[in-house]
Each structure stands twice: as structure tokens, then as C-alpha cells.
C-alpha atoms as a PDB file:
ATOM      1  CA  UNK A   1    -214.362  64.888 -47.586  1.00  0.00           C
ATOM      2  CA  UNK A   2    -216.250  68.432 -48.377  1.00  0.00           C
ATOM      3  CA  UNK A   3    -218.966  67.885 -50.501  1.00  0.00           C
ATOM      4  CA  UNK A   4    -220.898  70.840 -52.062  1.00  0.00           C
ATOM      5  CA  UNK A   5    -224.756  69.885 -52.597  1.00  0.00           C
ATOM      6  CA  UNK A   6    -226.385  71.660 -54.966  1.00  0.00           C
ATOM      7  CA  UNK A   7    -230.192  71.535 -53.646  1.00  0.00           C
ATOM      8  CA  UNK A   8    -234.291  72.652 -55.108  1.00  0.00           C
ATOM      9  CA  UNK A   9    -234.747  75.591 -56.465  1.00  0.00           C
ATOM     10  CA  UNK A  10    -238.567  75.034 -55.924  1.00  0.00           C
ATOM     11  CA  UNK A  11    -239.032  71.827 -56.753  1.00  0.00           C
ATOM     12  CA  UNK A  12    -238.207  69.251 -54.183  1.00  0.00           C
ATOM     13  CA  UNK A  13    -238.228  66.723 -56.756  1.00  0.00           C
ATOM     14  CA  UNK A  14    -235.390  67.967 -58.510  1.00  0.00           C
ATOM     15  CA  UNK A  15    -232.850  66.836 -55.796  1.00  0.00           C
ATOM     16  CA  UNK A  16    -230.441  64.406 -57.575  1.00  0.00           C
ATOM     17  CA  UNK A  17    -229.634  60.488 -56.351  1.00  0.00           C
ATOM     18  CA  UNK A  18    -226.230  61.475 -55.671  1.00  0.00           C
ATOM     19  CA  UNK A  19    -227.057  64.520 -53.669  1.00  0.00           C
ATOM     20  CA  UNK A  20    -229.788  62.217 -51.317  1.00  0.00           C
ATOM     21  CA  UNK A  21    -226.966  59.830 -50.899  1.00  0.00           C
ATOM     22  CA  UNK A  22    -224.528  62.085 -50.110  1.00  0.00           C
ATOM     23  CA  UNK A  23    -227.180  64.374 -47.399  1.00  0.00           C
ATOM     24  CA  UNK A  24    -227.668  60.497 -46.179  1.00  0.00           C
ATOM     25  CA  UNK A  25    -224.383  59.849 -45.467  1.00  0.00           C
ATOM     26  CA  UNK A  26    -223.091  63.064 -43.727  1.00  0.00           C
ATOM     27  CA  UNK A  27    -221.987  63.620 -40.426  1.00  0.00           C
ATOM     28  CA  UNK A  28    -222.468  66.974 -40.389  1.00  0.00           C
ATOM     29  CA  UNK A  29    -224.451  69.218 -42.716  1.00  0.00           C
ATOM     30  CA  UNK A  30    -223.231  72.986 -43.104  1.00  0.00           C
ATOM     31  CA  UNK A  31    -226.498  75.115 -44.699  1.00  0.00           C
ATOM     32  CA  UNK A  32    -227.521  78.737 -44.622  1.00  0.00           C
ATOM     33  CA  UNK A  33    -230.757  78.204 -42.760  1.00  0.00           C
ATOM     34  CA  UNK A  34    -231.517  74.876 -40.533  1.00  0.00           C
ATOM     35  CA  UNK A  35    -235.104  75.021 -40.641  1.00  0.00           C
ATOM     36  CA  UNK A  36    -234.978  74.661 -44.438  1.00  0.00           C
ATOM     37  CA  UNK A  37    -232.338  72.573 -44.704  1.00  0.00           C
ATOM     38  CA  UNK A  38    -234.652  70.253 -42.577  1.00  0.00           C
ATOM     39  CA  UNK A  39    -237.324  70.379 -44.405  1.00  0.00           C
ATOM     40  CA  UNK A  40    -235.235  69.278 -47.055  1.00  0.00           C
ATOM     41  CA  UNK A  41    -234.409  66.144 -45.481  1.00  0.00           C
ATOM     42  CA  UNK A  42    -237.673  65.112 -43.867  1.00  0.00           C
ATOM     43  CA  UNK A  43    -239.189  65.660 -47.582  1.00  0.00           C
ATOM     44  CA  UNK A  44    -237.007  63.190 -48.874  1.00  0.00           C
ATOM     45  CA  UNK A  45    -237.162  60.931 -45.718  1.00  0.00           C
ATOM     46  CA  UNK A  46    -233.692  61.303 -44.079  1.00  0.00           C
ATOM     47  CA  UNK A  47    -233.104  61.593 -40.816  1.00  0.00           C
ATOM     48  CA  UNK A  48    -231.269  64.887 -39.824  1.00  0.00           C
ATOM     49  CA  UNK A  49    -227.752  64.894 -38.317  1.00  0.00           C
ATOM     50  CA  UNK A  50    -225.809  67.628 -36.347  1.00  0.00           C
ATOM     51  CA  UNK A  51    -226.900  70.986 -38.132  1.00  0.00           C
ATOM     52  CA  UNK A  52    -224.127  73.775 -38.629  1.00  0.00           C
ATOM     53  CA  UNK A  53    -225.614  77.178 -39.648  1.00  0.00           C
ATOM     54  CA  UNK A  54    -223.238  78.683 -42.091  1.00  0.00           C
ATOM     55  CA  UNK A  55    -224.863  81.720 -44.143  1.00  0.00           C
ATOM     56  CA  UNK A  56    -222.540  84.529 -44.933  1.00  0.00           C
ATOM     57  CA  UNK A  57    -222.491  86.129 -41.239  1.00  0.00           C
ATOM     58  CA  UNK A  58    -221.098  82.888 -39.973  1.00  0.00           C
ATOM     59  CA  UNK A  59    -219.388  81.105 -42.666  1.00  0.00           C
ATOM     60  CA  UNK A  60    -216.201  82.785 -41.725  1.00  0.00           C
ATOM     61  CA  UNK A  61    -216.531  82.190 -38.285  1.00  0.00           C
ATOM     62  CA  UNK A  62    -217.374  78.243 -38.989  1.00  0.00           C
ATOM     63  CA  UNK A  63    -215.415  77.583 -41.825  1.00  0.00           C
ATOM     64  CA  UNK A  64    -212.306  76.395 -40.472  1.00  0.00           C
ATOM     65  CA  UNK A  65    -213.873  74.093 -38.179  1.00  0.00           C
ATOM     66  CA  UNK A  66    -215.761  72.536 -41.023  1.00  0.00           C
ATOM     67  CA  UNK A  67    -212.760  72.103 -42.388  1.00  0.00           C
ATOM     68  CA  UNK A  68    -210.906  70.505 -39.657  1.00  0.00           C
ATOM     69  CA  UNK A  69    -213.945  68.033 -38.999  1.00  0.00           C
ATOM     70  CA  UNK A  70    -213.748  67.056 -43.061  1.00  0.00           C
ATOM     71  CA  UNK A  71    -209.322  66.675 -42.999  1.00  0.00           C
ATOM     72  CA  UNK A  72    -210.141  64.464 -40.221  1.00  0.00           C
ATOM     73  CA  UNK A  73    -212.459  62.444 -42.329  1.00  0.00           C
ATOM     74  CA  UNK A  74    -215.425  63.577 -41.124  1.00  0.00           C
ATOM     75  CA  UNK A  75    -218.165  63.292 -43.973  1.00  0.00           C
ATOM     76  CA  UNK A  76    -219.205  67.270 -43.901  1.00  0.00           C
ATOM     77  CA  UNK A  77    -221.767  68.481 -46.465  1.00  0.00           C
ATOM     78  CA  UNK A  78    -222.551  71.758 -47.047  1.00  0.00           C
ATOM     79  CA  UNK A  79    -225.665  72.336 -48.635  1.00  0.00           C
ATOM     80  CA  UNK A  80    -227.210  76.499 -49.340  1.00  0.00           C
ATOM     81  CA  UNK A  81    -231.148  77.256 -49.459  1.00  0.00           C
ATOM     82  CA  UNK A  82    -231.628  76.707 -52.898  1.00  0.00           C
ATOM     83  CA  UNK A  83    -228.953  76.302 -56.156  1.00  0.00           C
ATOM     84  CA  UNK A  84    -225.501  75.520 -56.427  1.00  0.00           C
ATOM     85  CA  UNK A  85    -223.323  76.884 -53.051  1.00  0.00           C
ATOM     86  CA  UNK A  86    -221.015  79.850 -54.306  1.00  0.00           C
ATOM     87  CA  UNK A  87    -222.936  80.975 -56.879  1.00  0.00           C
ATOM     88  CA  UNK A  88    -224.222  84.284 -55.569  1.00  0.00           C
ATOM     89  CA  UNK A  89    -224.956  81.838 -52.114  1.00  0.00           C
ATOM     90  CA  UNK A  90    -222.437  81.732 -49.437  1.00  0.00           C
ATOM     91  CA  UNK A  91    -219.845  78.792 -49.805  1.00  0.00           C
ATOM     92  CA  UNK A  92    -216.936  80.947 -51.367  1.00  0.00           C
ATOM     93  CA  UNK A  93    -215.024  80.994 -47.921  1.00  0.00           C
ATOM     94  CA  UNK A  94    -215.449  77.146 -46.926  1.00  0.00           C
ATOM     95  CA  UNK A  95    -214.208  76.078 -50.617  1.00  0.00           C
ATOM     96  CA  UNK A  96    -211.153  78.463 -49.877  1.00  0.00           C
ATOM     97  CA  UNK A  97    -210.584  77.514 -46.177  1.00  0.00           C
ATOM     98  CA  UNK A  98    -210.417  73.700 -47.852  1.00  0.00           C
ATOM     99  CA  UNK A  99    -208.350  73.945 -50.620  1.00  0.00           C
ATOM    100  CA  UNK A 100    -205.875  75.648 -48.334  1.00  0.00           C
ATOM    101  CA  UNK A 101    -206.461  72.806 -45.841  1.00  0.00           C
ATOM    102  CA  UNK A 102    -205.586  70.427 -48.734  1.00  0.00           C
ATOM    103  CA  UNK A 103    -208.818  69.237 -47.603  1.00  0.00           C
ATOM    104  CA  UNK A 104    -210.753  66.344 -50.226  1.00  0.00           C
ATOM    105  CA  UNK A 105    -213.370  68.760 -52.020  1.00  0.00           C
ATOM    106  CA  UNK A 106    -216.460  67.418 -54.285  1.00  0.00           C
ATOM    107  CA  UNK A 107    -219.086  69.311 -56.203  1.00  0.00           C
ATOM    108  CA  UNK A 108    -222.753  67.760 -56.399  1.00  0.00           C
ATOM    109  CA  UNK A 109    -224.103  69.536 -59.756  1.00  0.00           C
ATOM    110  CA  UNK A 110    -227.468  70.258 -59.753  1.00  0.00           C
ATOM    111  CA  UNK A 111    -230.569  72.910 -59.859  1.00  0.00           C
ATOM    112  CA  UNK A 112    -229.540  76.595 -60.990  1.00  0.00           C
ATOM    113  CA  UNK A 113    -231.762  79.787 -61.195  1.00  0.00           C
ATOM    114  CA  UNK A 114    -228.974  81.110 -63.535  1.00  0.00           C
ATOM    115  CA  UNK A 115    -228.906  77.946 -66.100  1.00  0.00           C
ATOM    116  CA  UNK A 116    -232.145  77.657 -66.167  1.00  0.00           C
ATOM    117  CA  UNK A 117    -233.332  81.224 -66.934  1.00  0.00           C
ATOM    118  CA  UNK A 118    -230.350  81.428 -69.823  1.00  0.00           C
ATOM    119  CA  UNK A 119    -232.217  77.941 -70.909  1.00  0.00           C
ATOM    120  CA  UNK A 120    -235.827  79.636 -70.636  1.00  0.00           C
ATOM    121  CA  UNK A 121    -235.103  82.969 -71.894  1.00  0.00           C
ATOM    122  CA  UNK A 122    -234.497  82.525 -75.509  1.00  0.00           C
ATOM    123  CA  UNK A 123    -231.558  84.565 -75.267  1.00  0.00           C
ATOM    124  CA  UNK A 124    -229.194  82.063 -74.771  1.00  0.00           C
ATOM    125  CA  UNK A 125    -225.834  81.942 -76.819  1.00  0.00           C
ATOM    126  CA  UNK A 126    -222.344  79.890 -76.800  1.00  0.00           C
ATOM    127  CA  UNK A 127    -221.508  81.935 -73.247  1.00  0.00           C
ATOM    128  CA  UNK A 128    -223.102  83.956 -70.669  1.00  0.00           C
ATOM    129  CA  UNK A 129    -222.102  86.245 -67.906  1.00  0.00           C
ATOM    130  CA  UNK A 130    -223.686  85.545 -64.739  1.00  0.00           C
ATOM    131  CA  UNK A 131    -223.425  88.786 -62.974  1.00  0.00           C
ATOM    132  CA  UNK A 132    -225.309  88.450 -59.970  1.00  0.00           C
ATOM    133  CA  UNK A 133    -227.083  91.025 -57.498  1.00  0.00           C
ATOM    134  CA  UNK A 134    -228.004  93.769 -59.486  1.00  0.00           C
ATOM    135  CA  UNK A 135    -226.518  97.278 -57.093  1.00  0.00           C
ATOM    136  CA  UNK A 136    -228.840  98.866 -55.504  1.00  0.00           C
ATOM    137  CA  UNK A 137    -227.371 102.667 -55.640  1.00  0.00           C
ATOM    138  CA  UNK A 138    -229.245 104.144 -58.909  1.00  0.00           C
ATOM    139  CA  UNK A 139    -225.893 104.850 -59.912  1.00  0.00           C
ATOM    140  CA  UNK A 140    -223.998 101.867 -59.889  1.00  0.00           C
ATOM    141  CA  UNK A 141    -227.049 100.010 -61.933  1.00  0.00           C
ATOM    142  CA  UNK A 142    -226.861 102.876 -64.675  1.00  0.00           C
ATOM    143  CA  UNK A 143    -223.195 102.312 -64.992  1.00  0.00           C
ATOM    144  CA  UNK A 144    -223.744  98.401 -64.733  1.00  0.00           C
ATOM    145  CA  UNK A 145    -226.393  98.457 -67.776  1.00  0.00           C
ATOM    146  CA  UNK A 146    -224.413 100.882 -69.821  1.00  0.00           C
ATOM    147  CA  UNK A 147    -221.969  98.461 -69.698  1.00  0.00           C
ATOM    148  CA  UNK A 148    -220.786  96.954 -73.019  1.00  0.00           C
ATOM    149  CA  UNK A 149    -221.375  92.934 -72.996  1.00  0.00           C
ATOM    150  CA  UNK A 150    -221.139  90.963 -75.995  1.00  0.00           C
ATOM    151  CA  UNK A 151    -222.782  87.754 -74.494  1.00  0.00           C
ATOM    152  CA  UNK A 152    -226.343  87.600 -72.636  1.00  0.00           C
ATOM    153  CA  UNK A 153    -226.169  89.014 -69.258  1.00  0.00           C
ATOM    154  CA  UNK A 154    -228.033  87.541 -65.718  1.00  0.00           C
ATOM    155  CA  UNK A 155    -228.948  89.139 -62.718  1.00  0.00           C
ATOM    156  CA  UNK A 156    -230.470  88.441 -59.730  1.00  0.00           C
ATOM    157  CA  UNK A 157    -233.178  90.802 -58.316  1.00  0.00           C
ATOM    158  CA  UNK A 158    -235.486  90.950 -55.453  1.00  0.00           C
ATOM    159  CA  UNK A 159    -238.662  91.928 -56.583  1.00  0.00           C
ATOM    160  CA  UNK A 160    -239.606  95.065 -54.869  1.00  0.00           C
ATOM    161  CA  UNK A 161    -236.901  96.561 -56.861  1.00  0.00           C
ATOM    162  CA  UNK A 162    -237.553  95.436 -60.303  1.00  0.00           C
ATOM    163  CA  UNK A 163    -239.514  97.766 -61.994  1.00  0.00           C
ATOM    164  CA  UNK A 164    -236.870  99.990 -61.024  1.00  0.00           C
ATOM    165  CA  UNK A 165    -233.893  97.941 -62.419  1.00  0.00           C
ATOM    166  CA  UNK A 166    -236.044  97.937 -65.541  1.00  0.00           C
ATOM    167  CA  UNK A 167    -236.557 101.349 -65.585  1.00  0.00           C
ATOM    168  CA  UNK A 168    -232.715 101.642 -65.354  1.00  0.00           C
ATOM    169  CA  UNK A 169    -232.535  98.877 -68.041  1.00  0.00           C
ATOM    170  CA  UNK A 170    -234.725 101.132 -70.524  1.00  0.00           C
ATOM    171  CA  UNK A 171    -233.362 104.139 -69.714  1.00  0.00           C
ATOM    172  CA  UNK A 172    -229.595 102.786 -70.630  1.00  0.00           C
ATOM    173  CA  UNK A 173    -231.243 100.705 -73.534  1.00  0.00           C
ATOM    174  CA  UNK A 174    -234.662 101.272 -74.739  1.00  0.00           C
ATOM    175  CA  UNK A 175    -234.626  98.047 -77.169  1.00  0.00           C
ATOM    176  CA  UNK A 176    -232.526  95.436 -75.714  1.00  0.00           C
ATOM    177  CA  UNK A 177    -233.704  92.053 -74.989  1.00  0.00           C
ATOM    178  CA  UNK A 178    -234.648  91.141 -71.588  1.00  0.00           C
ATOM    179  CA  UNK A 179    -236.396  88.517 -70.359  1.00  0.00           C
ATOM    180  CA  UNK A 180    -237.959  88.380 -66.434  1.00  0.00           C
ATOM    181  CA  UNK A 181    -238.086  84.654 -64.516  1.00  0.00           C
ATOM    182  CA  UNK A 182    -239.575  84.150 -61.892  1.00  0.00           C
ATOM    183  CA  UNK A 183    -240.657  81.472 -59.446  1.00  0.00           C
ATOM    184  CA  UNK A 184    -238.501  79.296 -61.643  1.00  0.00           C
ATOM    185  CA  UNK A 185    -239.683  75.329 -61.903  1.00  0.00           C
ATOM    186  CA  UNK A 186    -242.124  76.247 -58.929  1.00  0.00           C
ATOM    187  CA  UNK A 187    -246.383  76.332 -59.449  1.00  0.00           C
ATOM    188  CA  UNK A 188    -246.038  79.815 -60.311  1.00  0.00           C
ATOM    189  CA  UNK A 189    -243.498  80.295 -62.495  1.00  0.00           C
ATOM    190  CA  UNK A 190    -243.648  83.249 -65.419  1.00  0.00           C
ATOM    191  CA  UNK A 191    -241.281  84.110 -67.766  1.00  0.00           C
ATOM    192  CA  UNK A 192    -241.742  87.770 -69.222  1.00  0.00           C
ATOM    193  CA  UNK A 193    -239.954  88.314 -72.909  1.00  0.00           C
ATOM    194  CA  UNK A 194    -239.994  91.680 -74.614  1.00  0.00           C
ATOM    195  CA  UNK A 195    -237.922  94.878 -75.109  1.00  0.00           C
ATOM    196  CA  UNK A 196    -236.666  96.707 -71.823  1.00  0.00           C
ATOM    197  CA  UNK A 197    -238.831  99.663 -72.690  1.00  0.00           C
ATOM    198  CA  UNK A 198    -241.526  97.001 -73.067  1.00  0.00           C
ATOM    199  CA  UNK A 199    -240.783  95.583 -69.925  1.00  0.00           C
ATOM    200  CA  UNK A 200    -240.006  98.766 -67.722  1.00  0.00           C
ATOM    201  CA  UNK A 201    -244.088  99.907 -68.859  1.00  0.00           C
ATOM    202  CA  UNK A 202    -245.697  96.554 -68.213  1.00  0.00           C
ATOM    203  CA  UNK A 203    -243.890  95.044 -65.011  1.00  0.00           C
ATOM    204  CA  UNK A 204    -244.800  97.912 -62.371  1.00  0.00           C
ATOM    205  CA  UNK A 205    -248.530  97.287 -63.354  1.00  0.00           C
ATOM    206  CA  UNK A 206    -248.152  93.222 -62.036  1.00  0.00           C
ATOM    207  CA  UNK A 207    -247.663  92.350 -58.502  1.00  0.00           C
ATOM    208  CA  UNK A 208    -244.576  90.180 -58.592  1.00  0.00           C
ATOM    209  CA  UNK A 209    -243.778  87.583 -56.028  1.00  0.00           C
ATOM    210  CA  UNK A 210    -240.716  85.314 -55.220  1.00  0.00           C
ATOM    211  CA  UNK A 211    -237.101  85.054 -56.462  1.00  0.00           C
ATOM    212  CA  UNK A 212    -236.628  86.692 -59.802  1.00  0.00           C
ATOM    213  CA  UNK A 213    -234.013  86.149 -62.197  1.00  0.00           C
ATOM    214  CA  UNK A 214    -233.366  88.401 -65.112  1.00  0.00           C
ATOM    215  CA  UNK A 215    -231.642  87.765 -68.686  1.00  0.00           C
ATOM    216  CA  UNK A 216    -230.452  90.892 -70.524  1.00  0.00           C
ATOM    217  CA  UNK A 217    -229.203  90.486 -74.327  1.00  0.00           C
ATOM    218  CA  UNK A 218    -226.041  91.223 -75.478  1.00  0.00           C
ATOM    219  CA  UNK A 219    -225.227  95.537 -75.271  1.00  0.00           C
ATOM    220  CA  UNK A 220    -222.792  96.689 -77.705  1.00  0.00           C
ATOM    221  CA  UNK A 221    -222.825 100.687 -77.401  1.00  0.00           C
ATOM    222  CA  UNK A 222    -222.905 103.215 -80.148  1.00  0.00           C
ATOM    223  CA  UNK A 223    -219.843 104.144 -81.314  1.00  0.00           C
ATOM    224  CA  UNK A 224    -219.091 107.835 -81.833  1.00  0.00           C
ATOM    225  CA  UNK A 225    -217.309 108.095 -85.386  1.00  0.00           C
ATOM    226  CA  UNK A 226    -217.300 111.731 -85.445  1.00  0.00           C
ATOM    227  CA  UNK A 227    -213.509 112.573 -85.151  1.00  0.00           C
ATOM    228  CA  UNK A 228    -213.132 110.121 -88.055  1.00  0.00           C
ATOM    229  CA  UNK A 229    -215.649 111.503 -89.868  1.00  0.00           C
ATOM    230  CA  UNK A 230    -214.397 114.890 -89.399  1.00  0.00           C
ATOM    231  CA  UNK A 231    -210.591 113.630 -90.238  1.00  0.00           C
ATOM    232  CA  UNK A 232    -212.572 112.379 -93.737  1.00  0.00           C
ATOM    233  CA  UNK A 233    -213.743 115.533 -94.380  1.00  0.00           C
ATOM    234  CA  UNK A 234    -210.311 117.497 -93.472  1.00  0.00           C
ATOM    235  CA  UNK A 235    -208.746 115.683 -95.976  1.00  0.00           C
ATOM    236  CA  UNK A 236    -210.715 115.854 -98.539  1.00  0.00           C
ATOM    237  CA  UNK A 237    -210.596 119.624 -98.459  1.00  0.00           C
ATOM    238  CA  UNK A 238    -206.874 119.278 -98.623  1.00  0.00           C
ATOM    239  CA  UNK A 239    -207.363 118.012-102.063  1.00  0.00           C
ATOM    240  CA  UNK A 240    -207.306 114.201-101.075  1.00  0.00           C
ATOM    241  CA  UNK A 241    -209.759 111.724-103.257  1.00  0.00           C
ATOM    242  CA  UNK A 242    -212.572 110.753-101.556  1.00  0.00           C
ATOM    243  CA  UNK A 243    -212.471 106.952-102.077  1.00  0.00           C
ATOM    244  CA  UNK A 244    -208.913 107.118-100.940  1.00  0.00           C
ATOM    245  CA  UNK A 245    -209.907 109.479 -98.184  1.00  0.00           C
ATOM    246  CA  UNK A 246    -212.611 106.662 -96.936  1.00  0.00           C
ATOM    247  CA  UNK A 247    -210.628 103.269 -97.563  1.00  0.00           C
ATOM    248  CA  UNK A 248    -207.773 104.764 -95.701  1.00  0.00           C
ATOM    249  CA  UNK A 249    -209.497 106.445 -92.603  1.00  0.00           C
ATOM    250  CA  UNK A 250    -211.958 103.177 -92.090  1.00  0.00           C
ATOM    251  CA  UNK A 251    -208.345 100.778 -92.165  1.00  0.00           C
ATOM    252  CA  UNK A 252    -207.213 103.113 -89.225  1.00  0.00           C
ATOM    253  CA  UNK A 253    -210.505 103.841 -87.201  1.00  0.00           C
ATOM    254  CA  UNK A 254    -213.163 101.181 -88.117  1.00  0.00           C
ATOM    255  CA  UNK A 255    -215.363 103.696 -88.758  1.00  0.00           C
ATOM    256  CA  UNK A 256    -218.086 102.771 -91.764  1.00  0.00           C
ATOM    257  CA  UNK A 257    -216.563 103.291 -95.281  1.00  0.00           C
ATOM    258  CA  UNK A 258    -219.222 104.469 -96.922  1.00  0.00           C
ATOM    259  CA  UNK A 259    -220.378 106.990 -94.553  1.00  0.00           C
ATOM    260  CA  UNK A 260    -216.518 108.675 -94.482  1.00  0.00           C
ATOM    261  CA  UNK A 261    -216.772 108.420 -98.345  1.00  0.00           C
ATOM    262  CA  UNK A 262    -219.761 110.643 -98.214  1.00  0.00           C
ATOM    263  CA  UNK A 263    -218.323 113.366 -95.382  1.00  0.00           C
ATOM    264  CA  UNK A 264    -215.330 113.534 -97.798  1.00  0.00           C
ATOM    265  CA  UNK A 265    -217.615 113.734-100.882  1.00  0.00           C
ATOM    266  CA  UNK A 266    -219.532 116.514 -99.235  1.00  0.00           C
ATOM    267  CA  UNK A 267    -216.931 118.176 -98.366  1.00  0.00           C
ATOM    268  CA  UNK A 268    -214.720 118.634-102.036  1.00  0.00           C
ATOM    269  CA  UNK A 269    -218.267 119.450-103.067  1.00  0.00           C
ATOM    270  CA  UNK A 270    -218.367 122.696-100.898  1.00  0.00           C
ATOM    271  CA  UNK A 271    -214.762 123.701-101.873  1.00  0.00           C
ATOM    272  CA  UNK A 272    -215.280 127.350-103.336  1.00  0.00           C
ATOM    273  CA  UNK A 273    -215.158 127.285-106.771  1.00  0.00           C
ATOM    274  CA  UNK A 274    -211.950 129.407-108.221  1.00  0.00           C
END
């Protein structure tokens, strides 16, 4: 059996029963970093068995060997720094390597950055896209925040870079809602609400510290109704009636009705006179 442990995002005392038991009963523990995945254990008074680092250098290089040990029924756990393994934490390639093994697979649920930050933001809806590491080219994070999303968006950030992802944020989208976590369920932990261009002014004047997590509202961009208001307006000069001209045009373009009703108005008003 291949058992995914979700571990502490901060807290040590948010482990879960089941996890403890299942740390407890492992053979062998895959983790991204030993020393922390040690401390883990001593914290919680279990005795540490044989260690396998497997962060996303190695995890390729380990995984099938993981998997052989679990086939074999080997009790393997694999347990990242902090959160739930795949979710932006290596994992992905051991949960591959063991459903292709046909290998007995188990997910521990427990602590999130991403669930809780949706839960803490006050943005939360019925969905959210979790889209994790925000890019670091300027480019690719203009493109990624111009993005249409109709549900609240997270991203992780490091925070030396996030008064720049909010300047990006601002700059795309001046009044969405963002809210900043950080140091979530930790001593320290902050949770920043406002506008982006709120946000973008404030943040670069704090000195931020620790893993941040950020929750963007939904984005729906403007849309351009211009050729449909000019079509209004065509036909209307070509003798058309202007409430026929608008209930017609918005049926085919979903532009506003009332605005194409007054282009067309406007425009049988400026006919020449004969």
C-alpha cells in the first residue's frame, strides 16, 4: 500500500489520527526534505524509519522503487513538507508510477494552504480554480491575470515577488478582489482584503515573511460591443426602426439592448432632412 499523507501547514497540531497512525506504521517514508519530515515525527513522538528523499529532482529517479517496495506489500508513505502531496508539491510522478503498477493507493486528507485561504478570504464561491505558482516572466503573469475566470482564482507566491504580482494584478484589474494569506494557521498569520489597486499601494510598504497564498475574485473582461453597435446604427440609416434595429442585433450579439436602441436612435436622428 501507497499512502499519501497530507501533513502541517504550520501547525503541528493539525496532523490528523489517521495520518499519525499511518507515519507509525510505515516501513518506509518518501518526503521532500528528511530533516523536516523528522521533525515531524519526533514532534508527535514516533520513532523514524528508513527515510527516502523524494522532492521533484528525485522523485523520478525514486519513484519506481517506491513503487516496487509498496506492490510487494511494503507499507510506503509518502509524506511532502507541508499540505496535501500533488498539489503544487511533488507526488504527481509516484501516484502515476502506482496506478500503472496497479499498485494499492490511499489518500490521507488533511491541511491545505489552498482550502484554507478560499475559506479565509471571503471570496469563496460554489468552485475555485487553484492555479498554482504564479510565472515569473512579467509577461506570462500579465497574460495569466488578464485571463477571464468566472470563479475565485489562487495562487501561490513567494514573497519577494509579491508586490510585483500585485502590481501586475492592478495593472490588468485595478478593482478586483484580492485577498493576501500568509503564514496561514501559524503565530503570524495575516490575511490582507482589499482591491488590487489597494493592495499593489499598500503591500510593498510591509515587510512580508513566509509562504503566501493569494485569492483573486472572479475576472470577467469588458466586452467590446462596438461592431454591434455600429451594425445598430448602419441599419437604422437604412431606414430600419430602431426598436427592431436593437431587439434584433442584441438576439444575435448579446450586446445591451438599450444601448443599440440608442446608436440606432441617434443615428435616424442625423439622417439629412429632405
Amino acid at each position: 500500500m501507497l499512502s499519501l499523507v497530507a501533513t502541517p501547514i504550520g501547525n503541528l497540531g493539525d496532523i490528523t489520527l489517521r495520518a499519525l497512525e499511518t507515519l507509525r506504521a510505515a516501513e518506509v517514508i518518501a518526503c521532500e526534505d528528511t530533516r523536516r519530515t523528522r521533525a515531524l515525527l519526533g514532534a508527535h513522538g514516533i520513532p523514524a524509519p528508513r527515510l527516502v528523499a523524494c522532492d521533484e529532482r528525485r522523485e523520478a529517479q525514486v519513484a519506481p522503487g517506491l513503487v516496487q517496495l509498496a506492490v510487494a506489500g511494503t507499507p510506503v508513505a509518502f509524506a511532502s513538507d507541508a499540505g496535501t502531496p500533488t498539489i503544487a508539491d511533488p507526488g504527481r510522478e509516484l501516484v502515476r508510477a502506482a496506478i500503472a503498477a496497479g499498485c494499492p493507493l490511499q489518500v490521507l486528507p488533511g491541511p491545505s494552504a489552498v482550502t484554507c485561504a478560499v475559506a479565509l478570504s471571503g471570496l469563496a464561491a460554489e468552485g475555485f480554480v487553484f492555479a498554482g505558482w504564479v510565472p515569473r516572466r512579467a509577461g506570462d503573469r500579465a497574460r495569466a491575470f488578464a485571463r477571464e475566470t468566472r470563479l475565485p482564482a489562487v495562487w501561490f507566491e513567494a514573497p519577494t515577488r509579491v508586490a510585483a504580482t500585485l502590481a501586475a494584478v492592478a495593472a490588468a484589474t485595478p478593482d478586483r478582489p484580492v485577498a493576501l494569506c500568509r503564514e496561514l494557521t501559524k503565530l503570524h498569520e495575516e490575511v490582507v482584503r482589499g482591491s488590487a489597486r489597494e493592495l499593489a499601494a499598500d503591500v510593498p510598504r510591509r515587510e512580508l515573511r513566509g509562504e503566501v497564498v493569494l485569492v483573486l475574485g472572479p475576472h470577467a473582461p469588458a466586452t467590446d460591443h462596438s461592431a454591434a453597435l455600429e451594425a445598430a446604427r448602419a441599419l437604422a440609416g437604412a431606414g430600419a426602426a430602431a426598436r427592431v434595429v436593437a431587439e434584433v442585433v442584441a438576439a444575435l450579439t448579446g450586446a445591451p439592448r438599450r444601448a443599440l436602441y440608442d446608436a440606432a436612435a441617434s443615428s435616424r436622428r442625423q439622417e439629412p432632412q429632405t
